[in-house]
Protein backbone atom coordinates (compact mmCIF):
# COMPACT_ATOMS: atom_id res chain seq x y z
CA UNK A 1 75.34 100.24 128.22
CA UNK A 2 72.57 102.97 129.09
CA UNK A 3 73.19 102.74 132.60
CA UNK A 4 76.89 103.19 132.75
CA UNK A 5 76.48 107.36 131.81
CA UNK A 6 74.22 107.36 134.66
CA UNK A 7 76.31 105.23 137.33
CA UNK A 8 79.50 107.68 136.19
CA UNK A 9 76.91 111.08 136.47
CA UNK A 10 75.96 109.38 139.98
CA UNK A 11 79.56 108.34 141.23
CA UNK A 12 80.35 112.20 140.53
CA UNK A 13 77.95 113.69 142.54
CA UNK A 14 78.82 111.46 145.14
CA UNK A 15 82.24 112.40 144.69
CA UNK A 16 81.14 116.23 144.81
CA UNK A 17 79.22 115.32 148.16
CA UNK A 18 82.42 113.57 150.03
CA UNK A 19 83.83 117.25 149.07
CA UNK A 20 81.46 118.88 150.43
CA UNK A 21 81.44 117.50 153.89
CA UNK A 22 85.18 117.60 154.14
CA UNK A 23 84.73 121.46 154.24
CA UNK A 24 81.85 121.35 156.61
CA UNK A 25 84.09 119.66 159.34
CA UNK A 26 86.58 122.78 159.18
CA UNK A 27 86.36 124.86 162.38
CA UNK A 28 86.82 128.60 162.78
CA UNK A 29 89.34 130.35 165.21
CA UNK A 30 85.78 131.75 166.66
CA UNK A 31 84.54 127.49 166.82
CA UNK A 32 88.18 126.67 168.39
CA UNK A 33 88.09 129.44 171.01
CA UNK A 34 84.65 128.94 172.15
CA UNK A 35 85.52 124.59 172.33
CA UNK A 36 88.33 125.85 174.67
CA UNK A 37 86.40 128.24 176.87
CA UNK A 38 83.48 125.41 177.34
CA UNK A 39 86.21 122.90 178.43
CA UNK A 40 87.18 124.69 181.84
CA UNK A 41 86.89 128.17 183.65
CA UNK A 42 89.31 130.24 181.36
CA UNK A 43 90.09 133.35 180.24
CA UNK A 44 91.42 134.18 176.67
CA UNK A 45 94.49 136.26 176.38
CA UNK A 46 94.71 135.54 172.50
CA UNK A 47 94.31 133.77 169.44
CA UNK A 48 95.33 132.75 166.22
CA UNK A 49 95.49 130.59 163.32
CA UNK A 50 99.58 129.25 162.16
CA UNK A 51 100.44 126.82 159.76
CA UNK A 52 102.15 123.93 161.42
CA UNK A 53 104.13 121.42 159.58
CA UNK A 54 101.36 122.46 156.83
CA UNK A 55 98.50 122.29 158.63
CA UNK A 56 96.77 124.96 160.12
CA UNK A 57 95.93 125.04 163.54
CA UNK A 58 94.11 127.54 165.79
CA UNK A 59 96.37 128.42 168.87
CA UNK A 60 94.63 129.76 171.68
CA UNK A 61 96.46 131.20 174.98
CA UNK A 62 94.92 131.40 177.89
CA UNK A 63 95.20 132.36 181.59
CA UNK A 64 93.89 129.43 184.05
CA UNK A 65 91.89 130.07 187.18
CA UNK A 66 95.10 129.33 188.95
CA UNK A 67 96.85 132.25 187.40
CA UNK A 68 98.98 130.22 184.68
CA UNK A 69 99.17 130.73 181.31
CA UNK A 70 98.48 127.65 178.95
CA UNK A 71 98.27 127.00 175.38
CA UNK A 72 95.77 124.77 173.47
CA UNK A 73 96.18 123.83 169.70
CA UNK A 74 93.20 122.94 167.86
CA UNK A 75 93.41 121.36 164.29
CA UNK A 76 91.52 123.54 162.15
CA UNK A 77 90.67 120.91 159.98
CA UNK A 78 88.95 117.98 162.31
CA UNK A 79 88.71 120.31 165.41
CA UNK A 80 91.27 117.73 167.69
CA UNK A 81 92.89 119.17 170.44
CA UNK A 82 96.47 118.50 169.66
CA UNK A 83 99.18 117.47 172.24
């Protein structure tokens, strides 16, 4: 019967941990635009974060070495590029 206080006391910091890490995968606009600029030869025109369909997600506009402007959305949360 000692042990169970112990296994509960453990189980919660373990619990507290999982936490923890979920907020270290979160990635700032900064993290998002930089993961875009290392992925090709562009140039940032903007940025920013919107909330889409309740999740926030970085957008980041940019102009391609071919002269077109393109879009990338980044999931603030895991850091996916998003279709």
């Amino acid at each position: 019967m000692r042990q169970l206080p112990v296994l509960l006391l453990l189980c919660a910091a373990l619990a507290g941990h999982a936490a923890a890490d979920d907020f270290m995968v979160r990635i700032s606009l900064d993290q998002a635009t930089r993961q875009v600029l290392g992925s090709g030869n562009h140039r940032v025109l903007g940025a920013q974060t919107i909330m889409i369909e309740g999740r926030e997600v970085h957008v980041i506009k940019v102009l391609t070495p071919d002269g077109r402007v393109r879009y990338f959305r980044i999931d603030a949360e895991t850091g996916a590029f998003l279709g």
